[in-house]
Structure formats: structure tokens, C-alpha cells
N, C-alpha and C. Protein backbone atom coordinates (compact mmCIF):
# COMPACT_ATOMS: atom_id res chain seq x y z
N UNK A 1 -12.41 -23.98 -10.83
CA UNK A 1 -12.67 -24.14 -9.42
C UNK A 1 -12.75 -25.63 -9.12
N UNK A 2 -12.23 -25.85 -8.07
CA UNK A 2 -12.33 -27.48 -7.93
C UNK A 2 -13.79 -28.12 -7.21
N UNK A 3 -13.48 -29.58 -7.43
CA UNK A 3 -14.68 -29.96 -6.81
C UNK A 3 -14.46 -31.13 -5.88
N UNK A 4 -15.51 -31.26 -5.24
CA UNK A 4 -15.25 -32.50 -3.64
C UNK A 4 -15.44 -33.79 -4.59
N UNK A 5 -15.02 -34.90 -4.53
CA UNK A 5 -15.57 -36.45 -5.32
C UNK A 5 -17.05 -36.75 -4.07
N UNK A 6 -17.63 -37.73 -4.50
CA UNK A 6 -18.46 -37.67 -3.99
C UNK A 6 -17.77 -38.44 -2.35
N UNK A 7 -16.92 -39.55 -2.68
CA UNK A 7 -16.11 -40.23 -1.73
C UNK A 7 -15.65 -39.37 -0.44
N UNK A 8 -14.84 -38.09 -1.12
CA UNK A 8 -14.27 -36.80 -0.20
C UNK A 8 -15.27 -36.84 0.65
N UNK A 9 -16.94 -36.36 -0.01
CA UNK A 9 -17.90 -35.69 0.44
C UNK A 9 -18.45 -36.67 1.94
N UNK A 10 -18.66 -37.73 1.52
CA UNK A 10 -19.46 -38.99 2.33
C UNK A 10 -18.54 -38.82 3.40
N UNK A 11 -16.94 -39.12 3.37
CA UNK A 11 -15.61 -39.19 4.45
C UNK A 11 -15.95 -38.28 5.35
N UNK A 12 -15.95 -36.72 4.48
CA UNK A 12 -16.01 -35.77 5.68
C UNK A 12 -16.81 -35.62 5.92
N UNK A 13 -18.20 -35.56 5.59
CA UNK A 13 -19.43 -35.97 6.21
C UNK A 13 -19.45 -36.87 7.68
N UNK A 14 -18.93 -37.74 7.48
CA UNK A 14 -18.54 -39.11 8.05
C UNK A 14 -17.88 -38.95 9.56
N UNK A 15 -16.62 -38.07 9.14
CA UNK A 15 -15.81 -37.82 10.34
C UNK A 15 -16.64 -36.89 11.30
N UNK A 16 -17.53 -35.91 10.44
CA UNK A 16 -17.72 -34.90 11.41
C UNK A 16 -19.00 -35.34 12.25
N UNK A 17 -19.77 -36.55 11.80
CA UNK A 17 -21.25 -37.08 12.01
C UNK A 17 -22.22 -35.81 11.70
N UNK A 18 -22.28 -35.45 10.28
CA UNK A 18 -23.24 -34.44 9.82
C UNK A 18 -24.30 -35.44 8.89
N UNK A 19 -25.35 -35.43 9.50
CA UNK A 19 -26.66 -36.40 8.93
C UNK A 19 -27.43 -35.12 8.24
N UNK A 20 -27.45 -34.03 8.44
CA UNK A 20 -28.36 -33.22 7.58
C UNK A 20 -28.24 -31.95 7.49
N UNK A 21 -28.96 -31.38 6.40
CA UNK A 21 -28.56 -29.83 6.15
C UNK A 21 -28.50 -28.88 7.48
N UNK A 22 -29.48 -29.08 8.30
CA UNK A 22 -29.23 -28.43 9.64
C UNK A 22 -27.79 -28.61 10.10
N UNK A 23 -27.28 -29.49 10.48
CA UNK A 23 -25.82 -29.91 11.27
C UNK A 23 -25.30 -28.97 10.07
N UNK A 24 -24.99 -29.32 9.29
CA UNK A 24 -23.89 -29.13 7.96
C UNK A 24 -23.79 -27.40 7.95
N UNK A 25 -25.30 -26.86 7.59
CA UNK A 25 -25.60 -25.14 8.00
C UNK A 25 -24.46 -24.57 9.56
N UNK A 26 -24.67 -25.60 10.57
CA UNK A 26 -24.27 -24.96 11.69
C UNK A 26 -22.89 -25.42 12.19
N UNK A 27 -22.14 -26.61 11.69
CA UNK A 27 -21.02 -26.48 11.32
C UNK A 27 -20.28 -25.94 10.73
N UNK A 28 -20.86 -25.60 9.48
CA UNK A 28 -20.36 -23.89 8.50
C UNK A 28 -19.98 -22.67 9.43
N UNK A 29 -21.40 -22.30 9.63
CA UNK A 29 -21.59 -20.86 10.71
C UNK A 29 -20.35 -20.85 11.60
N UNK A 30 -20.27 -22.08 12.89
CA UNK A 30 -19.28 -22.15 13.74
C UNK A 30 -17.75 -21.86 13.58
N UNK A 31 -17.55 -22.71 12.25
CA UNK A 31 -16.25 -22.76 11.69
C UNK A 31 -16.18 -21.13 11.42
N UNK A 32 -17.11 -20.62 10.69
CA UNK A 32 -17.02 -18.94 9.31
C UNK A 32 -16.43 -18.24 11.07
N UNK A 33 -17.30 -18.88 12.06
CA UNK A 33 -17.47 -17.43 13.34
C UNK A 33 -15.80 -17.91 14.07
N UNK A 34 -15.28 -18.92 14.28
CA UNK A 34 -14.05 -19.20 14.22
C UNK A 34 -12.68 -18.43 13.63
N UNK A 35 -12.73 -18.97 12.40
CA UNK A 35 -11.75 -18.83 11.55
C UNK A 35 -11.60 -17.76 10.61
N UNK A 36 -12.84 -17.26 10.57
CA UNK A 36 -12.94 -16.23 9.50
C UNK A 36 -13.41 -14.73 10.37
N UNK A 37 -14.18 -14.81 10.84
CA UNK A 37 -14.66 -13.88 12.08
C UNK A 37 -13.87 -13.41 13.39
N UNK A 38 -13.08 -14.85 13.61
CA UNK A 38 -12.21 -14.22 14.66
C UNK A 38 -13.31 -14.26 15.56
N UNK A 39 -14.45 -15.08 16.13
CA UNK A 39 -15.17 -15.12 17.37
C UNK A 39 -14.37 -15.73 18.17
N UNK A 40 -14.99 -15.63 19.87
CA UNK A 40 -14.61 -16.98 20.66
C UNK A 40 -15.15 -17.64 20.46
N UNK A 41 -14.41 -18.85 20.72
CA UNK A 41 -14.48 -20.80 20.30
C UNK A 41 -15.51 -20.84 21.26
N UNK A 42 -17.03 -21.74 20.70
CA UNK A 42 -18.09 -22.45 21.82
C UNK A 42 -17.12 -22.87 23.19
N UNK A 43 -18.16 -22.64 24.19
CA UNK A 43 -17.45 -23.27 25.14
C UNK A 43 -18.12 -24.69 25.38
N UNK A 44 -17.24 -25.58 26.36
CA UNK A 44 -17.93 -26.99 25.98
C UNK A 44 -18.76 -26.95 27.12
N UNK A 45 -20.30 -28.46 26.58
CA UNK A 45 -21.39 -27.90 27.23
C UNK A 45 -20.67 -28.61 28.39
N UNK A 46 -20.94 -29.17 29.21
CA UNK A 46 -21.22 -30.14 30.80
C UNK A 46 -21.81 -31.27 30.10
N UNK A 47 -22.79 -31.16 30.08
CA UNK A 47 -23.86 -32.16 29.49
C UNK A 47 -23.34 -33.20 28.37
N UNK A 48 -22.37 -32.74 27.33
CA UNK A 48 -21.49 -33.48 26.48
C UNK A 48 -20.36 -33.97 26.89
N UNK A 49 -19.80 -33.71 27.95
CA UNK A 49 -18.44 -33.84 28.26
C UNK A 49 -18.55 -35.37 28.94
N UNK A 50 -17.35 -36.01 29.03
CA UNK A 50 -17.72 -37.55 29.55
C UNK A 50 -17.24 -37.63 31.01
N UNK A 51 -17.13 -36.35 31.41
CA UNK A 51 -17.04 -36.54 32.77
C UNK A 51 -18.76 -36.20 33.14
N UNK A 52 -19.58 -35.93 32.36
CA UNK A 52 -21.01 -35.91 32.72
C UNK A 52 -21.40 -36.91 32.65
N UNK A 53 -20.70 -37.82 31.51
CA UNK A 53 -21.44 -39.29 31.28
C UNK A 53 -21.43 -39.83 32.21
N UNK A 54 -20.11 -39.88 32.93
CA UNK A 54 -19.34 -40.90 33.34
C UNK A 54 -19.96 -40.54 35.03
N UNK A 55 -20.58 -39.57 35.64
CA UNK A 55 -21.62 -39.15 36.77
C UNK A 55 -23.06 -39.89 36.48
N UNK A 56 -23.04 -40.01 35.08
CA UNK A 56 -24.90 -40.56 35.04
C UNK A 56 -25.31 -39.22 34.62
N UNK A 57 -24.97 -38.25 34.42
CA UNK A 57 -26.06 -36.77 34.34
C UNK A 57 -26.33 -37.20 32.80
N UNK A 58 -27.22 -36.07 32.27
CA UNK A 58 -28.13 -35.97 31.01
C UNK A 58 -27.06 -35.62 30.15
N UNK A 59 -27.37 -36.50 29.09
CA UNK A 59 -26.50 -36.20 27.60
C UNK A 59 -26.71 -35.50 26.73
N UNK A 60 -26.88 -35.03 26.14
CA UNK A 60 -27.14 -34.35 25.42
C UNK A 60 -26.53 -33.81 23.73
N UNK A 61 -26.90 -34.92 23.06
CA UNK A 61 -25.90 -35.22 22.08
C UNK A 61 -25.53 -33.79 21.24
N UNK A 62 -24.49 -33.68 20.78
CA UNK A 62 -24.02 -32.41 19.77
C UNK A 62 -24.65 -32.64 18.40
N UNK A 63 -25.17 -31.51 17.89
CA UNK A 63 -25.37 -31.46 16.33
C UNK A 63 -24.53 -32.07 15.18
N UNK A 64 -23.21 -32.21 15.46
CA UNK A 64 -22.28 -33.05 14.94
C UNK A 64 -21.21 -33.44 15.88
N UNK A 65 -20.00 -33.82 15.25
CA UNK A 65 -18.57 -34.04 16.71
C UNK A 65 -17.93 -33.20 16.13
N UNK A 66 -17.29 -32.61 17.14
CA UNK A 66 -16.69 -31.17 17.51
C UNK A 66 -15.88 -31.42 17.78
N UNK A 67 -14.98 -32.34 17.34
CA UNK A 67 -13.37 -32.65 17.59
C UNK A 67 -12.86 -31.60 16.73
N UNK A 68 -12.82 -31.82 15.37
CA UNK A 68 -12.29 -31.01 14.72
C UNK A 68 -12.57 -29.55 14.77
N UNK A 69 -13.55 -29.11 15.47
CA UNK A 69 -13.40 -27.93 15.89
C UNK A 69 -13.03 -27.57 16.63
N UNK A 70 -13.06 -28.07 17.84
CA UNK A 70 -12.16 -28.11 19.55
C UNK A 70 -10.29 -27.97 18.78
N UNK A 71 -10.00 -28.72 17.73
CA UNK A 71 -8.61 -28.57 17.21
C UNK A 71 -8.04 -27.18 17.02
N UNK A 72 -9.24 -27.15 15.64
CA UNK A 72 -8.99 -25.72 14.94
C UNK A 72 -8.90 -24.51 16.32
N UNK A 73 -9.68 -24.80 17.30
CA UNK A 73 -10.10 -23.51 17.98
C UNK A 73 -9.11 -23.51 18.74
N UNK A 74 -7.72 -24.47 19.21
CA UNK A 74 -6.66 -24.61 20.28
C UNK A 74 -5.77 -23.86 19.34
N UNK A 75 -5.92 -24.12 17.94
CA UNK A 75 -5.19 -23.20 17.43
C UNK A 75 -5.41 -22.53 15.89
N UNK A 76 -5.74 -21.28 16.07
CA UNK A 76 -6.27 -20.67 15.47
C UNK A 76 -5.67 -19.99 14.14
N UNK A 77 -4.35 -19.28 14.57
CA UNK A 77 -3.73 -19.26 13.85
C UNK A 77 -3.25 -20.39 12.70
N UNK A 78 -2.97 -21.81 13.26
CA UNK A 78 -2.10 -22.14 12.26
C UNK A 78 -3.43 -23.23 11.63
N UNK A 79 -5.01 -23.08 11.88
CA UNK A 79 -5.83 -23.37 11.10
C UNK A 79 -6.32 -22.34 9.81
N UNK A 80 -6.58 -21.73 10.32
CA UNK A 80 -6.31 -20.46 9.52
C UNK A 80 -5.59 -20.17 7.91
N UNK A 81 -4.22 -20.60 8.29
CA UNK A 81 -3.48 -20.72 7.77
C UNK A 81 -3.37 -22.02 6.55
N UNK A 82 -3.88 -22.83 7.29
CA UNK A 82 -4.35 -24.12 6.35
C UNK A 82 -5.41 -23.96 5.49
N UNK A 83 -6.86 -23.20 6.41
CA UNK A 83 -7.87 -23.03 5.19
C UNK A 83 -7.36 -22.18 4.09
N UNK A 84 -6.74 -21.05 4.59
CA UNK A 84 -6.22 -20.09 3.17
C UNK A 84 -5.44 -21.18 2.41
N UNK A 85 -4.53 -21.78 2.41
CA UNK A 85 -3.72 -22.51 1.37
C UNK A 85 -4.80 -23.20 1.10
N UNK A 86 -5.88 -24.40 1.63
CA UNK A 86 -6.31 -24.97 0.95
C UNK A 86 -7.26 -24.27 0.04
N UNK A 87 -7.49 -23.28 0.11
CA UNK A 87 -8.30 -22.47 -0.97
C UNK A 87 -7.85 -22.03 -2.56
N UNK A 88 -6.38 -21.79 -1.78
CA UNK A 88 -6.13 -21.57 -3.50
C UNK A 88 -5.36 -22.75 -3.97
N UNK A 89 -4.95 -23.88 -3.56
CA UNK A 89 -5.21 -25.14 -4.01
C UNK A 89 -6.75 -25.36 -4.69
N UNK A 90 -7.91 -25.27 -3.81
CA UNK A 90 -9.14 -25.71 -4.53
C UNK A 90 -9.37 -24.99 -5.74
N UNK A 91 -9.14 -23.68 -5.69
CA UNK A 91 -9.62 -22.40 -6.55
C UNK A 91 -9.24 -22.80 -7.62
N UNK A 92 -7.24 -22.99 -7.84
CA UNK A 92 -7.28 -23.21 -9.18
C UNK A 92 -6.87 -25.09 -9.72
N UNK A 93 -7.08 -24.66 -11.53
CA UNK A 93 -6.92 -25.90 -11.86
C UNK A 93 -5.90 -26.74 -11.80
N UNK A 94 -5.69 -27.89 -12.05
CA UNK A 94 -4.88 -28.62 -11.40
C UNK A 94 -3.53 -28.35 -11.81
N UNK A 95 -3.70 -28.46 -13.57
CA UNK A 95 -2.49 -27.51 -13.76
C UNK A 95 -1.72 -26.67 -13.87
N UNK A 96 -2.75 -25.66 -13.48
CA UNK A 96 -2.57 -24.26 -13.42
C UNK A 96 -1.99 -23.39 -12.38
N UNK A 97 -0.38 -22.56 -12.57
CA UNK A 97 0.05 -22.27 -11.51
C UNK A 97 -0.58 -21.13 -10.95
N UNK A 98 -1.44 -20.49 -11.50
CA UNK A 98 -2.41 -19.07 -10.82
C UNK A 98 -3.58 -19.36 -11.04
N UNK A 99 -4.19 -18.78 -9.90
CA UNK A 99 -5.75 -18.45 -10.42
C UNK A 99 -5.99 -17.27 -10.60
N UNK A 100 -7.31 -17.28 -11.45
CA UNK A 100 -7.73 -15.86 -12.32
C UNK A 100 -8.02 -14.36 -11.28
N UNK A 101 -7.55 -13.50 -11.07
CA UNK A 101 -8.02 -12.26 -10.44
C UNK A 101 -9.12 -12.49 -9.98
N UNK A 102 -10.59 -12.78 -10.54
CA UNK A 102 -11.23 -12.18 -10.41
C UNK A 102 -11.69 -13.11 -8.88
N UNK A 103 -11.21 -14.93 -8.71
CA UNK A 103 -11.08 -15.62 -8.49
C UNK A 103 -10.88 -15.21 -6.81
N UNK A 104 -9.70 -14.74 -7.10
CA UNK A 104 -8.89 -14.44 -5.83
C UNK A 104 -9.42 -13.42 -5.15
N UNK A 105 -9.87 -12.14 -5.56
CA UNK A 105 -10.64 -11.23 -5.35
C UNK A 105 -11.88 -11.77 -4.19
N UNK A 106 -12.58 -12.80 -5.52
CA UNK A 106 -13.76 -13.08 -4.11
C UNK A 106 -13.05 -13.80 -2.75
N UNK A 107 -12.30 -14.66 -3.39
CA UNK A 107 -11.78 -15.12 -1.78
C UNK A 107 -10.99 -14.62 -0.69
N UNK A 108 -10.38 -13.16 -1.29
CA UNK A 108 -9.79 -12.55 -0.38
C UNK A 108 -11.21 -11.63 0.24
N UNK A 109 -12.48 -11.55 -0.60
CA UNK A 109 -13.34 -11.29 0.18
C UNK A 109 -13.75 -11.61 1.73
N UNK A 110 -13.96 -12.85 1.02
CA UNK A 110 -14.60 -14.06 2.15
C UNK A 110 -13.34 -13.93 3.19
N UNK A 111 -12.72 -14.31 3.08
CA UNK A 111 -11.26 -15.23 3.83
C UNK A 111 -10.58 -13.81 4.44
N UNK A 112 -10.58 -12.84 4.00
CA UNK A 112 -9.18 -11.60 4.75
C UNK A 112 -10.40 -10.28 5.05
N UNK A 113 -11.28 -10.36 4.03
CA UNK A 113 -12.05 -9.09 4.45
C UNK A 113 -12.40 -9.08 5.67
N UNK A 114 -12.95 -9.84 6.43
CA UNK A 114 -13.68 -9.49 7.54
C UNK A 114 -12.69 -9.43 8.59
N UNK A 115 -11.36 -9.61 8.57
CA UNK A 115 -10.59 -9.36 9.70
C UNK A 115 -9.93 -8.23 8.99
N UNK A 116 -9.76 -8.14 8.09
CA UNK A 116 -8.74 -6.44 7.59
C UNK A 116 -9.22 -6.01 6.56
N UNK A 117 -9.59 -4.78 6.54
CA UNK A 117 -10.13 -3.98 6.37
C UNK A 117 -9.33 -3.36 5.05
N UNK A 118 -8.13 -3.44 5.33
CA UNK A 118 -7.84 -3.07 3.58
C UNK A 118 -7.64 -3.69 2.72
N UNK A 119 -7.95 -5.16 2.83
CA UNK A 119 -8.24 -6.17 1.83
C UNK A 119 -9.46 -5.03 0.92
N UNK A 120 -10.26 -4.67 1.13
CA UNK A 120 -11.59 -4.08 0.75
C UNK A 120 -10.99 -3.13 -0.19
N UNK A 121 -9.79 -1.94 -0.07
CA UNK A 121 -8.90 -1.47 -0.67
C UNK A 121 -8.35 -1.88 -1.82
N UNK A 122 -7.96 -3.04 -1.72
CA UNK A 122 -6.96 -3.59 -2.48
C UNK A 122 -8.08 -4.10 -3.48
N UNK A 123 -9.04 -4.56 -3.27
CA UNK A 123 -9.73 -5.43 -4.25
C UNK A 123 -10.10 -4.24 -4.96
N UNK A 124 -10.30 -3.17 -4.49
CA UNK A 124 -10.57 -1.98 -5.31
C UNK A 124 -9.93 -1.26 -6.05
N UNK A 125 -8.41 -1.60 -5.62
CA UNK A 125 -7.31 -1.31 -6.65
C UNK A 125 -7.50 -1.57 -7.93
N UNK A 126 -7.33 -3.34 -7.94
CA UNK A 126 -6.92 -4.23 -8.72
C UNK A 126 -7.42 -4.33 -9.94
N UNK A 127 -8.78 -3.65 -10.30
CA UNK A 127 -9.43 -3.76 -11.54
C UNK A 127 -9.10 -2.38 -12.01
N UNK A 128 -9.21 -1.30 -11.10
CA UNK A 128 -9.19 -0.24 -11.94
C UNK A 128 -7.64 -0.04 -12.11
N UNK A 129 -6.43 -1.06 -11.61
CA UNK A 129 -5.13 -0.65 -12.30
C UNK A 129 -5.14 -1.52 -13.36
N UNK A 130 -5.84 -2.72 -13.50
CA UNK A 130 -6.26 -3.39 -14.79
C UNK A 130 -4.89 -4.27 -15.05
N UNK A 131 -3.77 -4.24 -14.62
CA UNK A 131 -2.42 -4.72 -15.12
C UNK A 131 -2.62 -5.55 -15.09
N UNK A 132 -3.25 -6.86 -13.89
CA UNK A 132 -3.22 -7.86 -13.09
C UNK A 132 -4.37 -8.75 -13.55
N UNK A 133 -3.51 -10.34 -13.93
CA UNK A 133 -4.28 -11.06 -14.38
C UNK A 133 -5.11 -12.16 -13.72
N UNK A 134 -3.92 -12.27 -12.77
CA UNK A 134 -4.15 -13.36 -12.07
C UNK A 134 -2.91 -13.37 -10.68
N UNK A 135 -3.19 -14.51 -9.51
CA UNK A 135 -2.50 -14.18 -8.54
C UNK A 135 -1.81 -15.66 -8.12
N UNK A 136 -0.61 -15.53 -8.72
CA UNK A 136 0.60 -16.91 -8.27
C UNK A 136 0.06 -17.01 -6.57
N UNK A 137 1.15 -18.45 -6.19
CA UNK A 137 1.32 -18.45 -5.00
C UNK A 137 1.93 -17.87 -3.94
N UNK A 138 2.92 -16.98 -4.96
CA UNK A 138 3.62 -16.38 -3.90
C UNK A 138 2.47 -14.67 -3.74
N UNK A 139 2.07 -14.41 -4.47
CA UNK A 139 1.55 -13.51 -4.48
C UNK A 139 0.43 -13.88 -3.18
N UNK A 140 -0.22 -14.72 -3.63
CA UNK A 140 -1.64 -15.41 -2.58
C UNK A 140 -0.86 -15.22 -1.12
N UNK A 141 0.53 -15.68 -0.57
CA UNK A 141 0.99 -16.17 0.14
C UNK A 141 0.99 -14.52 0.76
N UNK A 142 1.83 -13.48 -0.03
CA UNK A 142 2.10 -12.24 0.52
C UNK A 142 0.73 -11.68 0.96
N UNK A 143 -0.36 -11.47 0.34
CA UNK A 143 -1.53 -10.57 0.50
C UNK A 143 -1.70 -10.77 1.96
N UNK A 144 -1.47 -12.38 2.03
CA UNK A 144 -1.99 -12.45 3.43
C UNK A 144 -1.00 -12.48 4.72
N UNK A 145 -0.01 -12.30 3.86
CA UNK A 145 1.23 -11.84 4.93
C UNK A 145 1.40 -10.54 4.87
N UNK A 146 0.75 -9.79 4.10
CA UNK A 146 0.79 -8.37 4.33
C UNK A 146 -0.46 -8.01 5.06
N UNK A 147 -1.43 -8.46 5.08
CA UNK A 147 -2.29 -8.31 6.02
C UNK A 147 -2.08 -8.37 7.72
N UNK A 148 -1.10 -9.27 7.89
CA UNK A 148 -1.00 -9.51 9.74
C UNK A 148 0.83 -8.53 9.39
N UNK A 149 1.31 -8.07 8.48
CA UNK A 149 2.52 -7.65 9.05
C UNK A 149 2.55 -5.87 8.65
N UNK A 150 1.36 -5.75 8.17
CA UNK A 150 1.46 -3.87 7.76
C UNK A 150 0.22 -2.92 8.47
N UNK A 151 0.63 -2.66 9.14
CA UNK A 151 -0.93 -1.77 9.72
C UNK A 151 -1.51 -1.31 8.27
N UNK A 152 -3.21 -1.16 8.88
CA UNK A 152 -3.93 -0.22 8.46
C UNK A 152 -3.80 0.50 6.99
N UNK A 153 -3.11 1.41 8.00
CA UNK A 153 -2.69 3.02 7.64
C UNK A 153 -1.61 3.17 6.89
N UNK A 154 -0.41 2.21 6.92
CA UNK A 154 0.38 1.76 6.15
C UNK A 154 1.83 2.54 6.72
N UNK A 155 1.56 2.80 7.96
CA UNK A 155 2.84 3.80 8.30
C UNK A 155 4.06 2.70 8.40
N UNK A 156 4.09 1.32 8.49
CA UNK A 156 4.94 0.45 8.73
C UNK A 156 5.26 -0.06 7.52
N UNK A 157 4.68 0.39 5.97
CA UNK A 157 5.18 -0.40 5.22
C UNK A 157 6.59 -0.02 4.68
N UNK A 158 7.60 -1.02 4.45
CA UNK A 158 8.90 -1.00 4.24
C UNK A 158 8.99 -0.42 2.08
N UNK A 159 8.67 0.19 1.55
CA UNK A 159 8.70 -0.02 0.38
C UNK A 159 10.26 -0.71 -0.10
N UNK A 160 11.07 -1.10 0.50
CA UNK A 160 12.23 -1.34 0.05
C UNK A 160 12.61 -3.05 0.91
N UNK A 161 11.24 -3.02 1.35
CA UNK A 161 10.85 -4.93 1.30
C UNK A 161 10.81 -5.59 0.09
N UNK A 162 10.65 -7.03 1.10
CA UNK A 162 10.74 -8.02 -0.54
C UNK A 162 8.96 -8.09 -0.82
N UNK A 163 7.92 -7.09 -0.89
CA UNK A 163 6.80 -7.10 -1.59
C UNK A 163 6.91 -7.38 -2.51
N UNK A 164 5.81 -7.93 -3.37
CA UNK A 164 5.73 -8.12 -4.77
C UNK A 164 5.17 -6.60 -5.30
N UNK A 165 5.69 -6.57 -6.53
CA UNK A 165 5.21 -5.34 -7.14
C UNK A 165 3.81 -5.00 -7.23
N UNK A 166 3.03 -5.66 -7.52
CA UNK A 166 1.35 -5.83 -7.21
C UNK A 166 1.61 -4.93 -5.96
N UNK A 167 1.36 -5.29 -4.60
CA UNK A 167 1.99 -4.47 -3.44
C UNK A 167 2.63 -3.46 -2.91
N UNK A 168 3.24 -2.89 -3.45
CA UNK A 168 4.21 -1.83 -4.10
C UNK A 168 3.26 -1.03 -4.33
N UNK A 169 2.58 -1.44 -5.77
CA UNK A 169 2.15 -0.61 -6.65
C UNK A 169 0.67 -0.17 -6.00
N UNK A 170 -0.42 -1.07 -4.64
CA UNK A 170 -1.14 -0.71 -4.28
C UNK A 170 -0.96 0.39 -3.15
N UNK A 171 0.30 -0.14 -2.63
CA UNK A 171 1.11 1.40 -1.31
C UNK A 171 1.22 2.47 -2.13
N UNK A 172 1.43 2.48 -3.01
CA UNK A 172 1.35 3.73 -3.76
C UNK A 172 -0.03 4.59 -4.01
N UNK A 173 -0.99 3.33 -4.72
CA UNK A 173 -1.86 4.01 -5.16
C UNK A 173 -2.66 4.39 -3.93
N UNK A 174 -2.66 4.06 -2.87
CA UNK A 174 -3.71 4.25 -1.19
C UNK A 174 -2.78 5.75 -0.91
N UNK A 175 -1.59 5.67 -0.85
CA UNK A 175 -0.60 6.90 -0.75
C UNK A 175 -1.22 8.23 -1.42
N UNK A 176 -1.12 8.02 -2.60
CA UNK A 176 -1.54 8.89 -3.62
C UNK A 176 -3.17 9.35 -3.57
N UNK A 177 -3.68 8.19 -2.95
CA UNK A 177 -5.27 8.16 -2.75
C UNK A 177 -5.75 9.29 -1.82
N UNK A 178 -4.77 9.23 -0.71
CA UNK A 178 -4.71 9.52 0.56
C UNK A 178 -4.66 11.40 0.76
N UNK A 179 -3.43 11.39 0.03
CA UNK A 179 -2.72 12.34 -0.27
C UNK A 179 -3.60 13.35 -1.07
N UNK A 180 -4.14 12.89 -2.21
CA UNK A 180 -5.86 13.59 -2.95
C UNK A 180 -6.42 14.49 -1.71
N UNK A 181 -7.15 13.54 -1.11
CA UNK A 181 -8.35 13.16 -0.08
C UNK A 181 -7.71 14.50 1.15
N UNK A 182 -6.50 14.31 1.45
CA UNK A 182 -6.40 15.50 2.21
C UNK A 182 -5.90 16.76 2.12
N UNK A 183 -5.51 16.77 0.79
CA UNK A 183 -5.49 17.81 -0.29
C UNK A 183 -6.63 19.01 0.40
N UNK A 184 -6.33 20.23 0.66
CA UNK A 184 -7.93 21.63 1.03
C UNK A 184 -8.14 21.78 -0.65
N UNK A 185 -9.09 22.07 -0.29
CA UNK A 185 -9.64 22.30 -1.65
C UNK A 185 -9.98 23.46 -1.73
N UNK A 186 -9.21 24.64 -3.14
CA UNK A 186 -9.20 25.87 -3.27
C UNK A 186 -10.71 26.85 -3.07
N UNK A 187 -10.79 27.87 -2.54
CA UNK A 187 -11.76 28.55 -2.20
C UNK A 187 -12.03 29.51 -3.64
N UNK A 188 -13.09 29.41 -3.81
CA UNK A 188 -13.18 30.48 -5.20
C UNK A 188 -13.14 31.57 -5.18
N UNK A 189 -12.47 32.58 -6.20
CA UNK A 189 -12.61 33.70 -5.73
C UNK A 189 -13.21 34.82 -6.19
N UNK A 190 -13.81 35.64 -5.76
CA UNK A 190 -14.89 36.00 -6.02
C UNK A 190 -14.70 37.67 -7.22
């Protein structure tokens, strides 16, 4: 798993004006309710804006600067998109072209669970098909392109797409899962 230098740490500290664990806590939260949550973006106060300054009204300084969040929040999607890559950049080692399953697992927790719902599925696959060691980039890249391009329910999945077999092999097993589950179950007879 990678780590910040302390330099990284002070910079972005720096840019965002986070002086203490409070700011830093509620810059987290904002961003998680953003990007990961899918909330609406704060709206901006009056009181911060410099057309308040610039009247004389009351200031009212922000917990940190909210530039970089005012960014992310104009566009959501293609921030989004950046934190996931930069994750499995951080995740694995430098020379290493995959990171470990178990790795990816939690971060498809964090990062895809809370907007889709069969991420939760899949992570449940993955140990008990046991094949799977670890998850390349292209693999990282699909999960989460199969997330915004396959419903649910899976009635849209193409099996004769360019999925990776990992993918494949989980349409199957939810199929087969499915298929159990609505199976009647024989009446005994007496």
C-alpha cells in the first residue's frame, strides 16, 4: 500500500488550508458525501462569497478552501474517475502490475459499494470461486465500467462482450445463483 512523503502531506495540507484534525475530518466527510455517496455539492454560503466581501457584509471564514471541492463538484463524474485510478495506483507497489484481491475487494468496498449494489455480490463471489489472485488494471478499469454500463439485474449483460473472464464467470455465478433461489421447492409427500 503506498504512502504520502511527508512533503506530499504539508503541500496538500497547504493547498487546501487544513490547520487541524477538525478541518481535515470535515473535508474527508464532504469529499466521501460527494464522490463516493453521490450527495448534492454544499451550496455556497453568501457570507464567503466575495461579492459579500466586496458589500462590507460578515465573513465568515470556511473550515478550509473549497476550491478544490467547488472543482470536483462541477464535475463529478470525471473526479470520480480520477480518485478510482488514483487508488489503485496508491494500492499497489511500485513495481507491481496488480494488486492483491483482497486489496481491491476493500476498495471496491469503499469506492463502488455505496453507489452499486452488486459490487457487494461480486466481492462475495470472489473468495468463494477462490481462482483469483489479484486484479490488473484492466480488470480494476472494467469492474468499474461494468458497474455504470450493466444494470442491476444483469438483463443487459452482453456475455459475448469484451468482459474479462473474472466477469463472465461472476454473470454466471449470480445467474446460477438466481436461478437456485427461484427454483419451488418440492412439497413432501406424504
Amino acid at each position: 500500500m503506498g504512502k504520502f512523503t511527508r512533503a506530499e502531506w504539508l503541500h496538500g495540507m497547504g493547498l487546501l488550508e487544513i490547520s487541524s484534525l477538525t478541518a481535515l475530518a470535515q473535508a474527508l466527510r464532504e469529499l466521501e458525501d460527494l464522490l463516493i455517496r453521490d450527495k448534492q455539492a454544499l451550496a455556497r454560503s453568501a457570507s464567503t462569497s466575495s461579492q459579500a466581501k466586496k458589500r462590507g457584509g460578515a465573513s465568515t471564514k470556511e473550515p478550509y478552501n473549497r476550491t478544490r471541492y467547488r472543482e470536483y463538484a462541477s464535475d463529478r463524474k470525471t473526479a470520480f474517475a480520477d480518485l478510482y485510478q488514483f487508488c489503485f495506483t496508491f494500492a499497489k507497489t511500485p513495481q507491481a502490475r496488480n494488486i492483491d484481491l483482497e486489496t481491491a475487494m476493500a476498495l471496491w468496498s469503499v469506492l463502488l459499494a455505496p453507489r452499486y449494489s452488486i459490487i457487494n455480490d461480486l466481492i462475495t463471489f470472489l473468495p468463494e470461486k477462490g481462482t483469483y489472485k489479484g486484479a490488473n488494471k484492466d480488470i480494476w478499469n472494467m469492474v468499474h465500467e461494468f458497474c455504470l454500463a450493466v444494470d442491476p439485474s444483469l438483463s443487459n449483460y452482453e456475455a459475448d462482450g469484451a468482459w474479462p473472464s473474472l466477469l463472465d464467470d461472476f454473470v454466471a455465478w449470480m445467474k446460477s445463483k438466481t436461478a437456485c433461489d427461484a427454483e419451488p421447492v418440492p412439497a413432501k409427500e406424504e
